[in-house]
Protein backbone atom coordinates (compact mmCIF):
# COMPACT_ATOMS: atom_id res chain seq x y z
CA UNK A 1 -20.86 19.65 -1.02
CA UNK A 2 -21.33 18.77 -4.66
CA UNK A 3 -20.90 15.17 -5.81
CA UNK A 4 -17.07 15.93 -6.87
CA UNK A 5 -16.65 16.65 -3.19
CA UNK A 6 -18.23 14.00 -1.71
CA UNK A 7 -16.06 11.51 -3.65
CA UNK A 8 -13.24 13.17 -2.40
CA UNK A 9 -14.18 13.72 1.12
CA UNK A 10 -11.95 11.83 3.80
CA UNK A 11 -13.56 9.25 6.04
CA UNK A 12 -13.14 11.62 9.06
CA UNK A 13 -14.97 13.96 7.00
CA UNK A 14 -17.75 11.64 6.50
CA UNK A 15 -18.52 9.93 9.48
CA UNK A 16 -18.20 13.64 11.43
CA UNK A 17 -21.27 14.72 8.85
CA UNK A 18 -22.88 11.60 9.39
CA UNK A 19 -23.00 11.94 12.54
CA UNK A 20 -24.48 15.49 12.49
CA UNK A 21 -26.89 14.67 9.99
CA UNK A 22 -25.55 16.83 7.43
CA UNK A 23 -24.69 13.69 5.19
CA UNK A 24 -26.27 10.64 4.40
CA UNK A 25 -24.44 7.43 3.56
CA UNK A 26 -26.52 6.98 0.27
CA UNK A 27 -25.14 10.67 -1.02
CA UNK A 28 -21.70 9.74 -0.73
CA UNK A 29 -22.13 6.04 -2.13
CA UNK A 30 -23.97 7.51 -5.23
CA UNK A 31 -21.34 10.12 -5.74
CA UNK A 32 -18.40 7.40 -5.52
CA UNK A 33 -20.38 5.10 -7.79
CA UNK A 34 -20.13 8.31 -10.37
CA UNK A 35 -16.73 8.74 -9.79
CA UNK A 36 -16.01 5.12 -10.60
CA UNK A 37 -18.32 5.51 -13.60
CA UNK A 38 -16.33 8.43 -15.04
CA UNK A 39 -12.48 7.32 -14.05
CA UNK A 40 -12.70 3.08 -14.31
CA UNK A 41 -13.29 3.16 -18.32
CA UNK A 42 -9.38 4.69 -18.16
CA UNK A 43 -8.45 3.85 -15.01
CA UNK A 44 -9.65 0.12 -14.87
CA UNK A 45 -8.77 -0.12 -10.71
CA UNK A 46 -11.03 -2.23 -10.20
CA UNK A 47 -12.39 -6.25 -9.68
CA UNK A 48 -15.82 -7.13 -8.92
CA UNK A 49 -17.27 -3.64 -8.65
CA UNK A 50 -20.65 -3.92 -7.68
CA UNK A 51 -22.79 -0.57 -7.38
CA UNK A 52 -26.10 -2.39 -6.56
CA UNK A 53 -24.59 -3.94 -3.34
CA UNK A 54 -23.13 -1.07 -2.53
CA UNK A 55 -26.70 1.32 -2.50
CA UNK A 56 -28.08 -1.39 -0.70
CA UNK A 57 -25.56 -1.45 2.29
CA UNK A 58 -25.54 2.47 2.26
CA UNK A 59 -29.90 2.91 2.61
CA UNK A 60 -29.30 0.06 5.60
CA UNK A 61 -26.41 2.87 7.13
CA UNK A 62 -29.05 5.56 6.53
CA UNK A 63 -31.33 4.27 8.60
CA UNK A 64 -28.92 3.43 11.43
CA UNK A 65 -27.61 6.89 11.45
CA UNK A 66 -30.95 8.33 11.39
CA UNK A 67 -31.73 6.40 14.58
CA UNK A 68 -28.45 7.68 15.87
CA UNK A 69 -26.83 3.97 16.10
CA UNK A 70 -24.01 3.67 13.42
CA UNK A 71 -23.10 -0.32 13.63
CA UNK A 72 -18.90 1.00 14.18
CA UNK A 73 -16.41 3.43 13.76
CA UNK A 74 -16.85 3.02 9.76
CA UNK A 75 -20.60 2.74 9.09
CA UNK A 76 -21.02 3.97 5.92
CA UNK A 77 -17.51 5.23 4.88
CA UNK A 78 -17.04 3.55 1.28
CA UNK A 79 -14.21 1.00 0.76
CA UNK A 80 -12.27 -1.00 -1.52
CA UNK A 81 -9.82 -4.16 -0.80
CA UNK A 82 -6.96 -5.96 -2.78
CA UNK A 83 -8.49 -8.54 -4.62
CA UNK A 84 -5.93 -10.94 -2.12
CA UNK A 85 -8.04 -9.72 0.64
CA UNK A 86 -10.45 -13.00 0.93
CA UNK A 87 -14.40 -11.97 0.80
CA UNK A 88 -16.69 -14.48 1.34
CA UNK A 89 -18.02 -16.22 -1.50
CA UNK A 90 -15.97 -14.43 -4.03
CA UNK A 91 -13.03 -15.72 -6.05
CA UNK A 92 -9.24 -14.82 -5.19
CA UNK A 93 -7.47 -15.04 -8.85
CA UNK A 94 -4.39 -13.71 -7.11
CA UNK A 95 -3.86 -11.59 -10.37
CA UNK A 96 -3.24 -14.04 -12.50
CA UNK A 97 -5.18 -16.33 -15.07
CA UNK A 98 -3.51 -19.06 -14.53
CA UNK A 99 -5.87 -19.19 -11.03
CA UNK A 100 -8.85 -21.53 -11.37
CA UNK A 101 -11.60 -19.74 -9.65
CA UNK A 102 -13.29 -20.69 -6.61
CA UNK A 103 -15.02 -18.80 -4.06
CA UNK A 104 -13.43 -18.43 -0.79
CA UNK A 105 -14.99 -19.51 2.01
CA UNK A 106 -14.29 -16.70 4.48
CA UNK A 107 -13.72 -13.28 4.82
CA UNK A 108 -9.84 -12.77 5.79
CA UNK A 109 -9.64 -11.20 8.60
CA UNK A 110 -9.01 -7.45 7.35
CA UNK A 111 -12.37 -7.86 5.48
CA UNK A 112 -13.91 -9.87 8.12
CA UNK A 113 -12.99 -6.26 10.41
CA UNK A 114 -14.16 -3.40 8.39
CA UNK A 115 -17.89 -5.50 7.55
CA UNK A 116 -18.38 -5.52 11.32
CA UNK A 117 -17.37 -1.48 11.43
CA UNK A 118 -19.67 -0.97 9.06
CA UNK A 119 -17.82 0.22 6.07
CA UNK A 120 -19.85 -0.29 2.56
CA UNK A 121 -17.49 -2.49 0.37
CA UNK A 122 -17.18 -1.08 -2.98
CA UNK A 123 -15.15 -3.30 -5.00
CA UNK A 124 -11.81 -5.15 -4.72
CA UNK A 125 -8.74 -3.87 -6.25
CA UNK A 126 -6.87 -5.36 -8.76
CA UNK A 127 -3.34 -6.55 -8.45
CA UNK A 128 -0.61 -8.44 -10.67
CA UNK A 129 0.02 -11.81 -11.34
CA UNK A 130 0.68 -13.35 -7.65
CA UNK A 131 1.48 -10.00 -6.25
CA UNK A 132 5.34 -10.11 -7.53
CA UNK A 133 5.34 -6.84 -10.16
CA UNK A 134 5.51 -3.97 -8.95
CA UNK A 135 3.19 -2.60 -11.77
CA UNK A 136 -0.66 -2.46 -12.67
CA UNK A 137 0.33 -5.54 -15.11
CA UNK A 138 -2.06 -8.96 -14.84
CA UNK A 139 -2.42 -11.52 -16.96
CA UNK A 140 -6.21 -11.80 -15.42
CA UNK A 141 -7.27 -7.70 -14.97
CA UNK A 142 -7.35 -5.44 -17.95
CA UNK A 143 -3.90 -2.99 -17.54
CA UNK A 144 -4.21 -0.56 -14.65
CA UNK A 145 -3.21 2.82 -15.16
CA UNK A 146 -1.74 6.01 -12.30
CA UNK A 147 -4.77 8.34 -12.12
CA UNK A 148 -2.37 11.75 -12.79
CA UNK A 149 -1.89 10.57 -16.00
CA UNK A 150 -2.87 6.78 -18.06
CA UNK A 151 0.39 7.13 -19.70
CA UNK A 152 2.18 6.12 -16.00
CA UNK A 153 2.30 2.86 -13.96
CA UNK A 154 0.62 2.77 -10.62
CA UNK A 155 2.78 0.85 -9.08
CA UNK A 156 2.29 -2.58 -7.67
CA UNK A 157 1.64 -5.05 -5.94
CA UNK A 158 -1.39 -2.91 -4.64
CA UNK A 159 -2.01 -1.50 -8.18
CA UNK A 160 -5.77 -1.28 -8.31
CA UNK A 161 -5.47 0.81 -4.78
CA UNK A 162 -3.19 2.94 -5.32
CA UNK A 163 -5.15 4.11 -8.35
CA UNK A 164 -8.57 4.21 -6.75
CA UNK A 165 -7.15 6.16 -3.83
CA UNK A 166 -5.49 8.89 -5.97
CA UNK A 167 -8.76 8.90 -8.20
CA UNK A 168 -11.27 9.60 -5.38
CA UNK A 169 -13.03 6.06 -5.37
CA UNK A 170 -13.96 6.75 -1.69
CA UNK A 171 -11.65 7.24 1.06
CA UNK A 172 -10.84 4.10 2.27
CA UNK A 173 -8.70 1.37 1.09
CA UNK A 174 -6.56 -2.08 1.93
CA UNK A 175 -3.39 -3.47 0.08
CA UNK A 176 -1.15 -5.69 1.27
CA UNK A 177 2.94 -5.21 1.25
CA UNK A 178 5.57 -8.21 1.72
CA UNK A 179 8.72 -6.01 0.24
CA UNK A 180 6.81 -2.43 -0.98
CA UNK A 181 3.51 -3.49 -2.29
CA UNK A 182 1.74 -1.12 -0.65
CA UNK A 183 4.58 2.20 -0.58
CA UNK A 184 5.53 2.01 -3.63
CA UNK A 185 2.04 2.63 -5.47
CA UNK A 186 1.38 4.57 -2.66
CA UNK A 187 4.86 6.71 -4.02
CA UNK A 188 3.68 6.88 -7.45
CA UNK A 189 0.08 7.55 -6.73
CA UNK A 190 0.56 10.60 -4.45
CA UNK A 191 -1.26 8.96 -1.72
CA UNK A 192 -0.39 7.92 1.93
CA UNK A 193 0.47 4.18 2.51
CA UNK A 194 1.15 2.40 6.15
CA UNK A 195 3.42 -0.69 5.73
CA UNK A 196 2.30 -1.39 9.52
CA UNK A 197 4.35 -3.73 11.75
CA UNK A 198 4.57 -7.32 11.44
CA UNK A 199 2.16 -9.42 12.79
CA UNK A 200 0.32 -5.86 13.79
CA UNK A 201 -2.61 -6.47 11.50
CA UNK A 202 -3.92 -10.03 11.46
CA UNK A 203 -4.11 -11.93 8.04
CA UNK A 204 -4.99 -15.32 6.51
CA UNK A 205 -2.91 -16.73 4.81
CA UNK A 206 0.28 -15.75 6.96
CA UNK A 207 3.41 -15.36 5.66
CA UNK A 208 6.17 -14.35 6.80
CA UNK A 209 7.14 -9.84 6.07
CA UNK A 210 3.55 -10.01 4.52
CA UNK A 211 1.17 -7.43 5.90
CA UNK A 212 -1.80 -5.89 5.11
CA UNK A 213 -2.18 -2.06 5.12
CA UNK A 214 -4.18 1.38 4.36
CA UNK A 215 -3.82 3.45 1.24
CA UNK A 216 -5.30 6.65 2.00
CA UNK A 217 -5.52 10.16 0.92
CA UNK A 218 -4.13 11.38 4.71
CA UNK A 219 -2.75 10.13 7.52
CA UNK A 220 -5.61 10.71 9.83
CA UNK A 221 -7.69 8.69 7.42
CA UNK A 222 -4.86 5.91 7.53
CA UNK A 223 -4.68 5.84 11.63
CA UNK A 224 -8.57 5.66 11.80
CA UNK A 225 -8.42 2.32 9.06
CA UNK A 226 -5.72 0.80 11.45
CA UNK A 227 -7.59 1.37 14.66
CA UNK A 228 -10.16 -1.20 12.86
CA UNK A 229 -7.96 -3.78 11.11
CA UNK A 230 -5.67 -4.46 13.66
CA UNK A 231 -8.47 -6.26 16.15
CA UNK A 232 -7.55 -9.72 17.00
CA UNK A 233 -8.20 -12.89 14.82
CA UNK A 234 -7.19 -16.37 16.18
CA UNK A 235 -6.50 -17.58 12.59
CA UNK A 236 -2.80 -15.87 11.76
CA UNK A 237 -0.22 -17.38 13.97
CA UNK A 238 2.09 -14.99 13.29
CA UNK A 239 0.19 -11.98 14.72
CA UNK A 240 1.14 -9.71 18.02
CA UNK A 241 -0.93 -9.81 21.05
CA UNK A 242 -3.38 -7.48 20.96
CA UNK A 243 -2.94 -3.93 22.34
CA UNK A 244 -5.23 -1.36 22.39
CA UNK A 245 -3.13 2.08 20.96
CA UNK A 246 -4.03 5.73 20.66
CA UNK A 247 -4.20 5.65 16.91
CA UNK A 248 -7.26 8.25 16.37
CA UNK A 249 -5.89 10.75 19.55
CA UNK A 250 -4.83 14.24 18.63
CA UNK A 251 -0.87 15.02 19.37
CA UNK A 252 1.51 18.16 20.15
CA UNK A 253 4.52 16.13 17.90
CA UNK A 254 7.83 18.29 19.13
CA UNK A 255 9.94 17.59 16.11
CA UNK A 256 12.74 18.99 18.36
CA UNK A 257 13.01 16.27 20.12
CA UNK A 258 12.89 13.81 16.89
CA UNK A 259 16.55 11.98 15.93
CA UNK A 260 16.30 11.51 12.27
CA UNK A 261 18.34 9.38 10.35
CA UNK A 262 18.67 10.06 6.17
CA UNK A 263 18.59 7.05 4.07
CA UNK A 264 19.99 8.37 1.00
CA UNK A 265 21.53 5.69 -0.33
CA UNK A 266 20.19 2.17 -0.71
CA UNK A 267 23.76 0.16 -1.43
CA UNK A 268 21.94 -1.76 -4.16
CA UNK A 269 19.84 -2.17 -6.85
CA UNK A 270 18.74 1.06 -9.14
CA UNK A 271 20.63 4.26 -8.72
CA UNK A 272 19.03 7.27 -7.08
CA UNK A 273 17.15 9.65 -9.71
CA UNK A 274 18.26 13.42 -9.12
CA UNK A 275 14.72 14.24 -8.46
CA UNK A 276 13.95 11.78 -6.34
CA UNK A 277 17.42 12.98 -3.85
CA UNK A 278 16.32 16.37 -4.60
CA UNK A 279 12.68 15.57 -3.29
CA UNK A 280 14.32 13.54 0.19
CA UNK A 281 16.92 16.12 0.81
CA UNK A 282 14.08 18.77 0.73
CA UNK A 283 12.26 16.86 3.65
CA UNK A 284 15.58 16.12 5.24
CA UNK A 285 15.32 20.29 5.47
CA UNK A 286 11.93 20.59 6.55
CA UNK A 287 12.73 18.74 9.74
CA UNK A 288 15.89 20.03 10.27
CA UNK A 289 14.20 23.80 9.77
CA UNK A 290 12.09 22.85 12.98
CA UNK A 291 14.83 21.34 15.38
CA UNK A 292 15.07 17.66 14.51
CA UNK A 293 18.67 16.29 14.96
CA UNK A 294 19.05 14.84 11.38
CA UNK A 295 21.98 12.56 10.59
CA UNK A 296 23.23 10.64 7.63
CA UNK A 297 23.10 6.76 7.47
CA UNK A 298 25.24 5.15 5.22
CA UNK A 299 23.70 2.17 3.51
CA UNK A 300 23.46 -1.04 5.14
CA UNK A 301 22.15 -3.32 2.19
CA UNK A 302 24.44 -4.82 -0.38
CA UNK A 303 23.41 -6.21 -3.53
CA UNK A 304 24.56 -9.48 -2.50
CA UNK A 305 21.66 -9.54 -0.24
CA UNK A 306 19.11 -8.37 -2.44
CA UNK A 307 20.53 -10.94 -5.35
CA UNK A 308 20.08 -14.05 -2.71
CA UNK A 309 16.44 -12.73 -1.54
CA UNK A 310 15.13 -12.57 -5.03
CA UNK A 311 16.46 -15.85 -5.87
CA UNK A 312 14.34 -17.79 -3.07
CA UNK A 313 11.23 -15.60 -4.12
CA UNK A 314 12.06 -16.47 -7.75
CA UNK A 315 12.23 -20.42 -6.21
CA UNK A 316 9.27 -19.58 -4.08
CA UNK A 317 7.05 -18.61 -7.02
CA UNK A 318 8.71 -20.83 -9.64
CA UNK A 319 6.70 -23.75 -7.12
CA UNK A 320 3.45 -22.90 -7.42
CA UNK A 321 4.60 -22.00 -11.62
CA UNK A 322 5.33 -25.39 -11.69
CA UNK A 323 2.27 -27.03 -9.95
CA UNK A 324 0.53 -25.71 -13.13
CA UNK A 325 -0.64 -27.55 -16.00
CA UNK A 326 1.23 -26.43 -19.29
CA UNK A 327 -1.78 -24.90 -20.33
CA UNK A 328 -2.16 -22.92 -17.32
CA UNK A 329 1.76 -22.25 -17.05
CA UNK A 330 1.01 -20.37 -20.76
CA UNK A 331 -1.77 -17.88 -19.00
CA UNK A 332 1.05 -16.10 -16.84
CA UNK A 333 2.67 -13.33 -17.87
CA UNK A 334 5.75 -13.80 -19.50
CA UNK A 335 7.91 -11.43 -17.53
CA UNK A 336 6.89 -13.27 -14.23
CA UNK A 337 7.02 -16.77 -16.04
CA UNK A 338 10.22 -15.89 -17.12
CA UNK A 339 11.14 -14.83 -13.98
CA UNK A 340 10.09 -18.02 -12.53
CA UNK A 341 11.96 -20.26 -14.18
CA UNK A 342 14.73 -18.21 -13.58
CA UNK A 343 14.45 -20.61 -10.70
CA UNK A 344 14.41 -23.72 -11.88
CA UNK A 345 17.86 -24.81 -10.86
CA UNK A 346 18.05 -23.53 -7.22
CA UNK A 347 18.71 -25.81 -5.18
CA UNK A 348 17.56 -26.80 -1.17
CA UNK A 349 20.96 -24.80 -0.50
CA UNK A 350 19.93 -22.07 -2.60
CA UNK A 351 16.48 -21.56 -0.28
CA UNK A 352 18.16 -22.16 2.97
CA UNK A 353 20.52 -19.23 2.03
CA UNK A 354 17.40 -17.42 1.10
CA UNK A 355 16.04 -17.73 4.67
CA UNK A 356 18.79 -16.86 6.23
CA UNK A 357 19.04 -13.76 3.76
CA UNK A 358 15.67 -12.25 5.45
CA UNK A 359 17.28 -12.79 8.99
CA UNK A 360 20.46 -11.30 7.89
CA UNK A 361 18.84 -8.18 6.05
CA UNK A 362 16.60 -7.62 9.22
CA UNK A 363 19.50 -7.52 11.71
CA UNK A 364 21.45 -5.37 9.34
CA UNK A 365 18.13 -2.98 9.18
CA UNK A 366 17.79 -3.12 13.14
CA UNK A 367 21.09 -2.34 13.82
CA UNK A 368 21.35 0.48 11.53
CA UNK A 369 18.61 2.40 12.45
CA UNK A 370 18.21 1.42 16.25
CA UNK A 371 19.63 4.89 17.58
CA UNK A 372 16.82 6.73 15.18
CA UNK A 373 13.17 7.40 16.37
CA UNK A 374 12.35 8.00 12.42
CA UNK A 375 14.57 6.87 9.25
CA UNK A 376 13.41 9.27 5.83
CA UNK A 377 14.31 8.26 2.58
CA UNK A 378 12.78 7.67 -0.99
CA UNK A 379 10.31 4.84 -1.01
CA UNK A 380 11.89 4.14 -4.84
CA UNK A 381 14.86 5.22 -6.37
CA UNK A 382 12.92 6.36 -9.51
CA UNK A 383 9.74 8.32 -10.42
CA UNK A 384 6.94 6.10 -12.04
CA UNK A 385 7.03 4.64 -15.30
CA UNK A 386 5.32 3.74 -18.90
CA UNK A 387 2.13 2.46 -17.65
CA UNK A 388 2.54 -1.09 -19.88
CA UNK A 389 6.32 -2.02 -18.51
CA UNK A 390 5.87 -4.81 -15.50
CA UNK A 391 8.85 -3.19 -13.59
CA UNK A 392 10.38 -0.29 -13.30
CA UNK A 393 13.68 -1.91 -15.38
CA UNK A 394 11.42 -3.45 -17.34
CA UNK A 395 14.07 -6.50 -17.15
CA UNK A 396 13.72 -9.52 -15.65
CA UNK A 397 17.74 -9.72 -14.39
CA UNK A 398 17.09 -6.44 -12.28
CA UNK A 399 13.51 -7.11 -11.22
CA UNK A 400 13.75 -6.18 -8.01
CA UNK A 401 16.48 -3.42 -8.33
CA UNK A 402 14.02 -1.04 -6.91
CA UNK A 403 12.97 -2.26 -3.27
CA UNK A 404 16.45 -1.34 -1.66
CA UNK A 405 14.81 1.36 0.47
CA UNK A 406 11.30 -0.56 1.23
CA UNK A 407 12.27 -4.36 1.45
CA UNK A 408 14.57 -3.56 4.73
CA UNK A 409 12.12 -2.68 6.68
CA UNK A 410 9.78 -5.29 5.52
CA UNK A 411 12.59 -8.16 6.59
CA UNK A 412 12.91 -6.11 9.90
CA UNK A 413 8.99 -6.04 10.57
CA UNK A 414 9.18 -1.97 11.31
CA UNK A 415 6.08 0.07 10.57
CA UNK A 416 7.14 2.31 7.50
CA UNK A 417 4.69 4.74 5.87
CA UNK A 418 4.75 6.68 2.00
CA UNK A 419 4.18 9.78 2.06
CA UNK A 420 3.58 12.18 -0.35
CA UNK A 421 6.88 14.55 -1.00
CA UNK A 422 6.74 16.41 -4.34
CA UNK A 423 6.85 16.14 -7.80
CA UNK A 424 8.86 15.90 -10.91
CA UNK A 425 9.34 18.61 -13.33
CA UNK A 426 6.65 16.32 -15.41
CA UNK A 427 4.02 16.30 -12.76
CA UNK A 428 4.90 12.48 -11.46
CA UNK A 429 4.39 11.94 -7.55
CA UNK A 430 7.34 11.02 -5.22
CA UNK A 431 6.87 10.10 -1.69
CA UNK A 432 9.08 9.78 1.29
CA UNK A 433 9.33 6.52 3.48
CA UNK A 434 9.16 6.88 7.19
CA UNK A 435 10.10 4.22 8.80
CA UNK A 436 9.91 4.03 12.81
CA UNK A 437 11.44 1.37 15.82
CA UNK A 438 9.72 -1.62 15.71
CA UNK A 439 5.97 -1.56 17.07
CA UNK A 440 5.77 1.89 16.79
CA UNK A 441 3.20 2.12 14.22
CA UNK A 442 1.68 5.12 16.36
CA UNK A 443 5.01 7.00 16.52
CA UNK A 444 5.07 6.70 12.77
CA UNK A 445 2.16 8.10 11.99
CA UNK A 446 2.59 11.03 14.01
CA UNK A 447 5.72 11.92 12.77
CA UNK A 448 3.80 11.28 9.12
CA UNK A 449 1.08 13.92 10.46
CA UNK A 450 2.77 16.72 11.22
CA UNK A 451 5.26 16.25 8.17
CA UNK A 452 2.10 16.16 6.23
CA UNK A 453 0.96 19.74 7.76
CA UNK A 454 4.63 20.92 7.41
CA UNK A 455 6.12 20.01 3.89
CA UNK A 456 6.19 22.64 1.36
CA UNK A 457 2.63 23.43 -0.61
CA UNK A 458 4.30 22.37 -3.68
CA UNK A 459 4.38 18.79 -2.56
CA UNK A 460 0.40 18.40 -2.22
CA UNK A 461 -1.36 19.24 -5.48
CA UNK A 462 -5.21 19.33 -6.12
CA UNK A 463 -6.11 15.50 -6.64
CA UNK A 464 -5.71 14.19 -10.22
CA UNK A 465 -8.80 14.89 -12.61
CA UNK A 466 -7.45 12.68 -15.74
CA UNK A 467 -11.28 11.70 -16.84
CA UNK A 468 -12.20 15.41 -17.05
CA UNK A 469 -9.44 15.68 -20.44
């Protein structure tokens, strides 16, 4: 393999020529590090990107292979976390500058998991301010920019992985997802993102929808990530029991015996782009093509709904806006400050409303999509966009106009996975959400697999090269 292909190698890939000998850990790490060193200067993915650390943990997975005991089912697979993701004696700005900086005392418990695989921690990944764009905008990291071309948006929250995945910065990587944060820069990146069940993948600080998830380059990749992360760890109350699942076993999917349901319509927010329907309708197809009983849902979310969510996030944020000095308030961006204060008047009715508007939005989700084993739709309404716009309105009144197809199954706590599904006629990714019954993060990612092996060619390209221009 040359040192392009090593970069771009999957995990599986990796650990299988580990294992045989025919790689070492230190090869791969020193072709990532180039990678990094070629794309970051445009790309700018990353946080605390530390090349030094990284040799050093990959020589100490050298010699473990060499003795033929790899420390876990990651030793020496290269990795990258959201910058949310705690890691011991490192700062969490949260994406924003308005953060003061002090080193957490603890690895969360994703990045407390993947250390005691084995996997070599490249850098963390940079997000916006307090996770709330869905864009590569921060008031505290330089602009992140899509790796097909610097011109797009990667998406957000998980900005900084979406771009590092899509740019070949190792084969690994975490973001974390409370309403799309990890599908929809998994969309606009090309790449394959697992919003995984609630509670399925153990966290610190809990909240309630958030998860934390892979961003891969395929699914097997993603399955073999979730078989480490979702371990137990005493310190998230919110989490599932653990339960040990087949996520790395082969499967004989019969997509004959799939019910499908279509999501074509969100019932809120930001209209459907004709290439974006033109790109679902065409996986609709490719199931139907092979037996799958596929079925139309009409929408189930109004914009009522969405309206009273975004309100108590709006109040939710606009609390910790306010806990800031003046000084500090000025460091935010202005689209989220803006959006924060937004806020200002809601009152303890206002919240309470809000609370109930999660319950409400995941009973309407369960009960739409109970008689499905698989629900496809867009993951956004619309392609990516300019690269410097916050959201995809670029408009603080319609903020969150584009999560009607990814917050639903976030209130409802259903695994739901982006996938890559084509193109626009300009060469901008568009993936397909798959969401699955509750708990059935396995189910989901088989039905993810074989659509994977059986969507058209023209909906995988070669992997962006934007550097090389």
């Amino acid at each position: 393999m040359t040192a392009a292909d090593l970069a771009d190698a999957t995990a599986v890939e990796l650990l299988a020529a580990y294992a045989s000998r025919d790689l070492s850990p230190v090869e791969v790490v020193d072709a990532v590090v180039a990678r990094v060193e070629q794309a970051e200067p445009t790309l700018r993915a990353l946080y605390r990107f530390d090349p030094d650390r990284a040799r050093d943990a990959a020589a100490d997975s050298e010699r473990r292979w060499s003795q033929g005991r790899p420390c876990g089912p990651l030793d020496g697979v290269p990795i990258t976390l959201k910058e949310n993701i705690a890691t011991q004696g490192e700062p969490v700005p949260l994406g924003t500058a308005a953060t003061e900086l002090v080193s957490a005392q603890a690895d969360a418990p994703p990045a407390a998991r993947v250390r005691e695989a084995g996997a070599i921690l490249l850098a963390k990944t940079t997000m916006p301010d307090w996770g709330m764009l869905s864009s590569g905008v921060s008031s505290f990291h330089p602009l992140t920019r899509n790796a097909w071309n610097a011109d797009w948006n990667p998406g957000g929250s998980s900005a900084g992985a979406g771009a590092a995945a899509a740019a070949g910065y190792g084969p690994l990587h975490l973001g974390s997802d409370i309403g799309g944060s990890v599908r929809l820069p998994a969309a606009w990146n090309g790449i394959v993102g697992l919003k995984p069940s609630f509670g399925r993948v153990p966290i610190d600080p809990a909240y309630y929808a958030r998860v934390v998830g892979p961003m891969t380059r395929t699914v097997d990749d993603a399955a073999l990530l979730m078989s480490v992360v979702c371990a137990p760890d005493r310190r998230d109350p919110l989490c599932l029991p653990p339960q040990s699942l087949p996520w790395n076993e082969s499967d004989d999917l019969d997509p004959a015996r799939l019910r499908v349901g279509v999501l074509d319509d969100a019932g809120c927010g930001t209209p459907v782009d004709p290439e974006v329907a033109a790109a679902l309708q065409a996986a609709a197809k490719v199931f139907e093509q092979h037996g799958a009983a596929v079925e139309h849902i009409d929408p189930f979310m109004t914009q009522d709904l969405l309206t009273r969510l975004d309100l108590y996030w709006r109040a939710r944020s606009n609390v910790d806006f306010e806990d800031l000095s003046p000084e500090r308030q000025r460091l935010v961006t202005p689209f989220i400050a803006a959006w924060c204060r937004a806020a200002a008047g809601a009152t303890g009715s206002d919240v309470i409303r809000g609370v109930h508007t999660m319950l409400d939005i995941s009973r309407a989700t369960l009960r739409a999509t109970e008689e499905y084993d698989v629900v496809l739709s867009p993951v956004a309404p619309v392609p990516t966009f300019p690269a410097q716009w916050p959201m995809p309105s670029n408009d603080v009144e319609r903020a969150m106009f584009h999560i009607g197809f990814t917050l639903p199954f976030s209130m409802s706590g259903q695994p739901a996975v982006s996938v890559g599904s084509g193109f626009t006629a300009d060469g901008r990714p568009l993936g397909l959400q798959i969401s699955g019954r509750r708990f059935d993060d396995v189910g989901v990612l088989q039905v993810t697999r074989w659509f994977e092996q059986a969507r058209p060619q023209s909906a995988a390209r070669p992997w962006p090269r934007l550097w090389e221009h």
